[in-house]
Protein backbone atom coordinates (compact mmCIF):
# COMPACT_ATOMS: atom_id res chain seq x y z
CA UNK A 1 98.63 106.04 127.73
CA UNK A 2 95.95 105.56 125.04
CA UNK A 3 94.25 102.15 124.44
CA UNK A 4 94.83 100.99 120.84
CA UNK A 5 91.93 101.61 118.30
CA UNK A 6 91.55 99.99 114.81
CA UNK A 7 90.40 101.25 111.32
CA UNK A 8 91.02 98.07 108.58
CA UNK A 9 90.75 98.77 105.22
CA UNK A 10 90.37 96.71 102.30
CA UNK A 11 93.70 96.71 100.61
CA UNK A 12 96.40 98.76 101.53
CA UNK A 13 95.50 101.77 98.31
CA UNK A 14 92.20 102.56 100.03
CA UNK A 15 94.36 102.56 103.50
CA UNK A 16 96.65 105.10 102.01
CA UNK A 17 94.08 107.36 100.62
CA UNK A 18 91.69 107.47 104.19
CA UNK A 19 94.82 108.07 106.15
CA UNK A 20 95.74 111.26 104.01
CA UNK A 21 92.33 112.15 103.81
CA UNK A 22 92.57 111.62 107.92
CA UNK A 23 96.11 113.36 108.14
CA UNK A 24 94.58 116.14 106.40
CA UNK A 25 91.66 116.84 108.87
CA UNK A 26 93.97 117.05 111.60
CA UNK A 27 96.35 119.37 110.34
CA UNK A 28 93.60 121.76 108.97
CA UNK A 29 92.13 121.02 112.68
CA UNK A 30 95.27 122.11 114.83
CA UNK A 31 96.22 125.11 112.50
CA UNK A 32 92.90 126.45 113.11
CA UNK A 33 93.22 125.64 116.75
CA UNK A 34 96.86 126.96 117.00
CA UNK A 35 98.12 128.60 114.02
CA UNK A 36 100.59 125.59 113.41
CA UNK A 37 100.70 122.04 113.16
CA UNK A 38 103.27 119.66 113.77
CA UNK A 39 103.78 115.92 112.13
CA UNK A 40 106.32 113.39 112.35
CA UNK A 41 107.01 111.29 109.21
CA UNK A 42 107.39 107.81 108.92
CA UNK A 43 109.47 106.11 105.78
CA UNK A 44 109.36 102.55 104.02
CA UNK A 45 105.94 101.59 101.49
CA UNK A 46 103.44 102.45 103.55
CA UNK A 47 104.52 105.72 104.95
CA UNK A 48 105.53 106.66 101.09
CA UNK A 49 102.45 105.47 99.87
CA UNK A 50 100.58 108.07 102.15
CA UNK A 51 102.44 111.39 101.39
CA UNK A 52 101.75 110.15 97.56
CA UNK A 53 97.84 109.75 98.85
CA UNK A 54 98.18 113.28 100.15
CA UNK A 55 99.44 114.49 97.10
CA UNK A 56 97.08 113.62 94.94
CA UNK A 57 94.40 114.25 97.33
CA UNK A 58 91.62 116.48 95.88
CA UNK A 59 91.93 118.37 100.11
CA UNK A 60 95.49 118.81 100.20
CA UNK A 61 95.35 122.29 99.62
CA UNK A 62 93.26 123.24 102.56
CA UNK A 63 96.55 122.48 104.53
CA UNK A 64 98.47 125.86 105.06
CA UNK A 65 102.09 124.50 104.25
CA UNK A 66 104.17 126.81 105.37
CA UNK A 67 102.74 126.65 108.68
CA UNK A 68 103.57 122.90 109.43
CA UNK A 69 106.33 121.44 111.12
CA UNK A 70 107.58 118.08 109.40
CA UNK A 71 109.94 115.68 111.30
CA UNK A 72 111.01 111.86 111.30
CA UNK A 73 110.70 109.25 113.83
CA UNK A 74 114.39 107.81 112.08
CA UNK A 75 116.52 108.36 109.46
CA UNK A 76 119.04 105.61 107.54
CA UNK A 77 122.47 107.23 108.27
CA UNK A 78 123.22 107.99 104.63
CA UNK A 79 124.95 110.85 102.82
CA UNK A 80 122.37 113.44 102.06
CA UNK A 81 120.72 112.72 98.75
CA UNK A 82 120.72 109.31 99.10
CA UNK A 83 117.63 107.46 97.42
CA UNK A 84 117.31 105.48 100.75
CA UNK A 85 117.66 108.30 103.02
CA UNK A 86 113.37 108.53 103.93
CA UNK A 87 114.01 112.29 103.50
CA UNK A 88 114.55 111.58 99.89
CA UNK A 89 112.00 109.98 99.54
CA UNK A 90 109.67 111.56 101.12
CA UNK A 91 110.72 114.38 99.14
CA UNK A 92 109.69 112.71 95.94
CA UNK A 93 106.40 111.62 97.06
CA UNK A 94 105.21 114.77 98.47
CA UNK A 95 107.31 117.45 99.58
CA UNK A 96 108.80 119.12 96.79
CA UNK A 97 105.59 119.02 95.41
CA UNK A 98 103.70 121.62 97.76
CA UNK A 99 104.98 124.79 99.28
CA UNK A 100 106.54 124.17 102.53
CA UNK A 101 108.99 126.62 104.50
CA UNK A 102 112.27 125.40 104.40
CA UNK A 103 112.97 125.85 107.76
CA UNK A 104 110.22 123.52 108.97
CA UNK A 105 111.30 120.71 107.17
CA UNK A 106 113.58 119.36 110.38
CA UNK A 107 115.44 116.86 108.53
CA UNK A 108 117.68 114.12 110.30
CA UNK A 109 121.65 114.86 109.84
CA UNK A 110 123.08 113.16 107.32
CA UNK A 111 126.50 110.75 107.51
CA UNK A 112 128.66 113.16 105.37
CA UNK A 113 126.80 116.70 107.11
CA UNK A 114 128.38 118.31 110.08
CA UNK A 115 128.78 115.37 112.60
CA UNK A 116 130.50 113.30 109.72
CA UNK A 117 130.27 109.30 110.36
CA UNK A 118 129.39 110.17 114.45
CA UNK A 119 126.04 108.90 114.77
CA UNK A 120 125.83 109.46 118.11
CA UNK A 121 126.80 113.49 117.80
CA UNK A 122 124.11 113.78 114.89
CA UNK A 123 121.38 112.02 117.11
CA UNK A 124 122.43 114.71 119.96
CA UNK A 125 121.82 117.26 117.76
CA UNK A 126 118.47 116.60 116.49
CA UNK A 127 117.42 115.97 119.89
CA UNK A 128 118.69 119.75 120.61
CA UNK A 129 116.36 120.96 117.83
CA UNK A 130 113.84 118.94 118.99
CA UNK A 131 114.03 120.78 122.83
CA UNK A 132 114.64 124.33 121.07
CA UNK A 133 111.07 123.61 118.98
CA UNK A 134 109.51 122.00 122.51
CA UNK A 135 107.08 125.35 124.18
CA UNK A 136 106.50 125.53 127.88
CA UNK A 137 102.76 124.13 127.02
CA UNK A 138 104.83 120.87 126.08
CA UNK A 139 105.71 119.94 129.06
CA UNK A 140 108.98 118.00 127.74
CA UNK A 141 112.00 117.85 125.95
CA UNK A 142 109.76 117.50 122.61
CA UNK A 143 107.07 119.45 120.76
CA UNK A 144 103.96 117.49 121.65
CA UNK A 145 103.45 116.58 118.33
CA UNK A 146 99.89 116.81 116.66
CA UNK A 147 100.40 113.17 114.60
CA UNK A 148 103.38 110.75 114.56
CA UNK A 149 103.29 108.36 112.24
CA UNK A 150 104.95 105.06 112.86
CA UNK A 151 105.58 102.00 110.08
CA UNK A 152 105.08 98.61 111.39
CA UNK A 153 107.91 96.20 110.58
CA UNK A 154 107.24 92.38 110.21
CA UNK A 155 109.63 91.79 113.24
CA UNK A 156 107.58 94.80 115.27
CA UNK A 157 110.22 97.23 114.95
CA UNK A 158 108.81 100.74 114.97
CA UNK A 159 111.09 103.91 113.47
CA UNK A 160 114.57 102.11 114.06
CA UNK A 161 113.63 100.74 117.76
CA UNK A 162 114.49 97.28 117.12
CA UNK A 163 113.43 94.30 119.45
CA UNK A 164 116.20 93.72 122.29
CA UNK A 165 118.07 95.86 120.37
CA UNK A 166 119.56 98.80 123.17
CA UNK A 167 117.75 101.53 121.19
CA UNK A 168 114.30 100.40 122.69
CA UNK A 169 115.28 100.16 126.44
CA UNK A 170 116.17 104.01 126.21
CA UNK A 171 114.11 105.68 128.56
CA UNK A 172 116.20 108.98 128.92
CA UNK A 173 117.14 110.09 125.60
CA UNK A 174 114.98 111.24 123.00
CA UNK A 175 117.33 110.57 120.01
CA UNK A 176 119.76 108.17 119.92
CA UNK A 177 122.33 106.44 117.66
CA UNK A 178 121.45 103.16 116.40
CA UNK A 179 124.40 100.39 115.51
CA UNK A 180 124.28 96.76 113.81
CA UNK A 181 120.43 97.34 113.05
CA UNK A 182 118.94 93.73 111.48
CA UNK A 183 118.01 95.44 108.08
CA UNK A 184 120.77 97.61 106.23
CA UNK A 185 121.80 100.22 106.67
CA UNK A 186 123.13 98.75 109.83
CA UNK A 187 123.51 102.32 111.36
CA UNK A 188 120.47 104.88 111.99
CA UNK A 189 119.61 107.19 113.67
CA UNK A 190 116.04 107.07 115.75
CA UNK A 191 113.50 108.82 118.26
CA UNK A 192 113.47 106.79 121.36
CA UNK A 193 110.07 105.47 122.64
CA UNK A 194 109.80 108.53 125.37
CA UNK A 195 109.97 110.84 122.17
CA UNK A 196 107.13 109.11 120.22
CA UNK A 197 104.77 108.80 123.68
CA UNK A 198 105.04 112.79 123.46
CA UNK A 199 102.95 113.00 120.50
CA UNK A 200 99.35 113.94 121.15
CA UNK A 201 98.52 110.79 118.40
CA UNK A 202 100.48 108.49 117.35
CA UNK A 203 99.33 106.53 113.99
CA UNK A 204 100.85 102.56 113.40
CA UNK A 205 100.76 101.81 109.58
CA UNK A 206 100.53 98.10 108.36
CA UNK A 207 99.79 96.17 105.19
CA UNK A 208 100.43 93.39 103.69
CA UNK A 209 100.38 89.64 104.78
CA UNK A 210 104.01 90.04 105.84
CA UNK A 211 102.75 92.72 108.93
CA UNK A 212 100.14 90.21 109.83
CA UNK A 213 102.33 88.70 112.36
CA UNK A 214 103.96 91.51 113.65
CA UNK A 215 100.41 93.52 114.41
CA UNK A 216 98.76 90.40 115.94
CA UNK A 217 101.78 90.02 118.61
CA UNK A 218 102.25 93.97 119.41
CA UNK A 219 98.43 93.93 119.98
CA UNK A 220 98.26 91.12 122.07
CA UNK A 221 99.85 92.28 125.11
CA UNK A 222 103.46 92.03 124.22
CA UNK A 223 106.33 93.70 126.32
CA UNK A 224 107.93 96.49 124.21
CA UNK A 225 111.06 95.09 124.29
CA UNK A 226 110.30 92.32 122.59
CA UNK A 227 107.88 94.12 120.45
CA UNK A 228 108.38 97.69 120.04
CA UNK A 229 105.26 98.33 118.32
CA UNK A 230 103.20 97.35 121.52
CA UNK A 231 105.36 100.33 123.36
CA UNK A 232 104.29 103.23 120.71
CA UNK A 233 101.32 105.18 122.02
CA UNK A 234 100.05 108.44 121.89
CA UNK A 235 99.25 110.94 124.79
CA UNK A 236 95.25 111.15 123.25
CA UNK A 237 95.08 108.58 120.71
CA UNK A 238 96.77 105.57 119.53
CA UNK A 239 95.42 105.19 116.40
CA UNK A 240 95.88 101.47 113.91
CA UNK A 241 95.43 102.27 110.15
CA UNK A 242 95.91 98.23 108.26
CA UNK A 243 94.84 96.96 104.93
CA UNK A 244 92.56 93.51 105.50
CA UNK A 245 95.88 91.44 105.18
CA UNK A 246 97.90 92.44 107.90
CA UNK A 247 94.91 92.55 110.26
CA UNK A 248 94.45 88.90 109.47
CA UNK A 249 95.57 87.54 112.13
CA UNK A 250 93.62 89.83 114.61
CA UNK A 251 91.28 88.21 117.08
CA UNK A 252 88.17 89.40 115.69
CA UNK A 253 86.22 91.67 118.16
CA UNK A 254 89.05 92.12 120.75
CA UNK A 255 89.56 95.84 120.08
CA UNK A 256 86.85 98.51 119.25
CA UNK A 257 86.84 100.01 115.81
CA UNK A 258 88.13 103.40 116.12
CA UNK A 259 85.57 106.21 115.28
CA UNK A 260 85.69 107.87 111.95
C-alpha cells in the first residue's frame, strides 16, 4: 500500500492539462522501459476533460499509440454506441483522434454484445481478458497496470464501487456485475478494489465544490466500505490530482505535496 500524495491545482482546466501532461511522461517512461504501456481509463467530467487535455497537448505525440494498452475501471451497461457508455465518450475526446491498435483498446462488453442483458457473464469475461493480458512478472490475475485512473464521486464512489453497496466488499473477483447502483444506469459493470490495488499507480481525480466532501472523508481515515475512495491505492504510488475547490475541505498540511 502507498500513502496518499496531493498535487492541487487552481481550477479544475489547469488540473486537466498537468495530469495529461503527467499521463504523458509516464507512458513515454514505461514504453521506453518496456516496449508497452498500459492505462486504465476513468469516465464522467473529469476523466473526459483529461483525454481532451491530452489531445490537445502540444506532447501527445511522443506517446507511441499503438503500443498502449487502454482499459476501464467500469463501464454503464449500455448498448454499444451509447453516448453514456464512457467508451463513447472517451472515444470522442481522444481516441479516435490518435492512432491506436484496435486490439488494445479492451473495451467493456456492452448490454446488447455477446452476453446480452447478463451482466454478470460480461463482467466474467472481461476479467478473462484481463488474466489472458496479466504476464508471469504480474504476479496476479491482472496486468500490473502502469496508471489507473479513478474519478472521485461526491458520495466517494470510485469506478462503480459504491459505498455498502456488495460491489466494494469483493475481495475475490476482479470484475464483477453491479445491480441497483444510486446513479442511473442502475446496472454496471466494474473492477473490484483487488483489481485497481494491482496497478503500479493509481491516480484519484476531483474538482469541483461538490467532491470537496467526498475527498476530505476518503482522506481522513475512512473504512473503504463506507468510502471507497479511501480503499483505491496503488502498488508504488497513490497519486491525488484536485482543482482548489474540492481540496477545500482538506486539513491543510496533513498530507505531503506529492513531488512533481
Amino acid at each position: 500500500m502507498s500513502a496518499p500524495q496531493l498535487v492541487v491545482h487552481r481550477d479544475k482546466e489547469l488540473m486537466a492539462q498537468a495530469a495529461a501532461a503527467r499521463l504523458i511522461t509516464r507512458i513515454v517512461d514505461a514504453q521506453a522501459a518496456r516496449g508497452s504501456a498500459s492505462v486504465v481509463l476513468t469516465g464522467g467530467r473529469n476523466g473526459n476533460g483529461l483525454l481532451a487535455a491530452l489531445g490537445s497537448a502540444p506532447a501527445r505525440d511522443a506517446v507511441d499509440w499503438s503500443r498502449l494498452d487502454l482499459w476501464w475501471g467500469d463501464e454503464r451497461f449500455l448498448p454499444e454506441g451509447d453516448p453514456e457508455r464512457n467508451v463513447t465518450q472517451a472515444r470522442e475526446a481522444l481516441l479516435d483522434s490518435v492512432p491506436l491498435d484496435p486490439a488494445r483498446v479492451h473495451a467493456m462488453p456492452a448490454s446488447d454484445g455477446p452476453y446480452g442483458n447478463d451482466v454478470e457473464a460480461a463482467a466474467a469475461a472481461y476479467a478473462a481478458e484481463l488474466a489472458a493480458a496479466a504476464g508471469p512478472e504480474d504476479h496476479g490475475p491482472v496486468p500490473a497496470f502502469d496508471v489507473l485512473m479513478l474519478g472521485v464521486g461526491p458520495d466517494t464512489h470510485v469506478a462503480s464501487l459504491f459505498p455498502e453497496l456488495p460491489a466494494v466488499r469483493e475481495t475475490e473477483r476482479t470484475v464483477v456485475g453491479v445491480r441497483g447502483a444510486p446513479k442511473p444506469p442502475p446496472t454496471r459493470v466494474s473492477l473490484t478494489l483487488p483489481a485497481i490495488r494491482a496497478a503500479r499507480e493509481v491516480w484519484l481525480l476531483a474538482a469541483g465544490e461538490d467532491k470537496a466532501k467526498a475527498a476530505a472523508i476518503a482522506l481522513s481515515g475512512a473504512g473503504e466500505v463506507q468510502a471507497p475512495a479511501a480503499g483505491a491505492y496503488g502498488r508504488s504510488r497513490t497519486l491525488w490530482l484536485l482543482d482548489a475547490a474540492a481540496a477545500s475541505e482538506l486539513p491543510r498540511g496533513l498530507y505531503p505535496p506529492a513531488s512533481a
